[in-house]
Each structure stands twice: as structure tokens, then as C-alpha cells.
Protein backbone atom coordinates (compact mmCIF):
# COMPACT_ATOMS: atom_id res chain seq x y z
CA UNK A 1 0.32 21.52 -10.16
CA UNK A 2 -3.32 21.03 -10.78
CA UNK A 3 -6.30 20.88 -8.08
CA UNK A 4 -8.57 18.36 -8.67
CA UNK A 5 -10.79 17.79 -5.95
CA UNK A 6 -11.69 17.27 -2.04
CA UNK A 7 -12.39 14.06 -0.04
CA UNK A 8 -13.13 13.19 3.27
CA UNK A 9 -11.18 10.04 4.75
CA UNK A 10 -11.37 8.17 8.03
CA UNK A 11 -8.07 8.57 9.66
CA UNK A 12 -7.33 7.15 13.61
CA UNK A 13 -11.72 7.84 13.60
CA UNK A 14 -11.50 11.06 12.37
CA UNK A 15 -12.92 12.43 9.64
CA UNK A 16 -10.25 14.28 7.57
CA UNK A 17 -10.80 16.57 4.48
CA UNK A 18 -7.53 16.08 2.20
CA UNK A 19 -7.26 18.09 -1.65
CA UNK A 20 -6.46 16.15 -3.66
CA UNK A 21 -3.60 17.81 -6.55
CA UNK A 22 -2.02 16.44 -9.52
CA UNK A 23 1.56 17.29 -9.44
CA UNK A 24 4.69 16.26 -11.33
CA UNK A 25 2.58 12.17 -12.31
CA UNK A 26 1.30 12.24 -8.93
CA UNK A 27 -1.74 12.68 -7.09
CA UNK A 28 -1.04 13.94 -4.24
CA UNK A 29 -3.29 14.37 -0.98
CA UNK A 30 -2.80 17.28 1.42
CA UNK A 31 -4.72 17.50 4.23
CA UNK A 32 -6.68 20.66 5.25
CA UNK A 33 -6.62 19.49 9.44
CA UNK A 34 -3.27 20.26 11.70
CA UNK A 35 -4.33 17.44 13.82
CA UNK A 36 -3.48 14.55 11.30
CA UNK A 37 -0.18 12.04 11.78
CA UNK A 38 -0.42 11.90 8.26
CA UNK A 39 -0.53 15.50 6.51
CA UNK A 40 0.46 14.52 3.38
CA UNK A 41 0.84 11.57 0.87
CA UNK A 42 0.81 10.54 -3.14
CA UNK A 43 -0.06 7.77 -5.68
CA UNK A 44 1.47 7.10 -9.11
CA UNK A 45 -0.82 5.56 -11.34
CA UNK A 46 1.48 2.81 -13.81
CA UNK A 47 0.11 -0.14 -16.02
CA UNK A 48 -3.51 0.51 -14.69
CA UNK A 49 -1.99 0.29 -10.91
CA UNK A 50 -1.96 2.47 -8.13
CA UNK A 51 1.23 2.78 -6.14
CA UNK A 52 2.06 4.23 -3.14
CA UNK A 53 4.74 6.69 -2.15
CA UNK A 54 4.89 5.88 1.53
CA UNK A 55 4.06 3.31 4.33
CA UNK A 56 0.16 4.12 4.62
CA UNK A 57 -2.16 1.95 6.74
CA UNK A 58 -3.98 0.07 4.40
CA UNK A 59 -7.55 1.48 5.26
CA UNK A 60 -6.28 4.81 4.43
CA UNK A 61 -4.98 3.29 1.30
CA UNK A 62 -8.21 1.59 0.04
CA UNK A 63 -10.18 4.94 0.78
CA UNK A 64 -7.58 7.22 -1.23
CA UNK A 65 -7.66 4.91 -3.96
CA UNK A 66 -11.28 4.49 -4.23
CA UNK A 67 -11.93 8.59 -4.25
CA UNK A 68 -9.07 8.84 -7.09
CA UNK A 69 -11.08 5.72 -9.10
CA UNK A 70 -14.76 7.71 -8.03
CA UNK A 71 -12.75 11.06 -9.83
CA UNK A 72 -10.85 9.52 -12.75
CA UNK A 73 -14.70 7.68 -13.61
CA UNK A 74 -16.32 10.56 -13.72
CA UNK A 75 -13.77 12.29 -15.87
CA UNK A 76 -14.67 9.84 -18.94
């Protein structure tokens, strides 16, 4: 398990910090707020994709995926 950073995302118009981890091909977000529906939630990364482990509303989606693409960026 690896930390890699903090975001903030809109969720139900709230503004949410998650962590973001790496953990076993995942990137996982964890929220740091009890008073989320969703506390928790990953991504795989295959073929240049991003994919889902749940059901997420696909705001929530776009904004995840856009802070992992901001951090992977900045990493090369």
C-alpha cells in the first residue's frame, strides 16, 4: 500500500477530501469525512483506460479520474 496524494471532490455539493493510495493495481480513494454515502472506491488502470470498481455517479467519476491523470502527469 502506497499513499500518493489528497484531492478534494464535489460529492451531493459537498466538498470531500479523499487520499488517494495505491494498493494491490489499484488506486484507491478513501475519504477523510464520516458524512459521505460514498467512503470509499478504486480504479484499475488497463490498456491506457481507467476502470471502475463500483457503480459511481459519473461526475464523481470524471473528477477522480482527472486528479489520478493531474498526478500520474506530474510523475513523468
Amino acid at each position: 500500500m502506497e499513499d500518493l496524494f489528497s484531492t478534494n471532490l464535489a460529492v451531493n455539493n459537498q466538498n470531500i477530501i479523499y487520499r488517494v493510495i495505491f494498493d494491490n493495481d489499484k488506486y484507491v480513494f478513501l475519504s477523510e469525512s464520516s458524512q459521505t454515502q460514498l467512503p470509499s472506491f478504486s480504479f484499475r488502470r488497463e490498456h491506457d483506460e481507467w476502470h471502475d470498481q463500483e457503480l459511481l455517479p459519473p461526475e464523481i467519476k470524471k473528477q477522480a479520474i482527472d486528479a489520478l491523470d493531474k498526478y500520474l502527469l506530474k510523475q513523468h
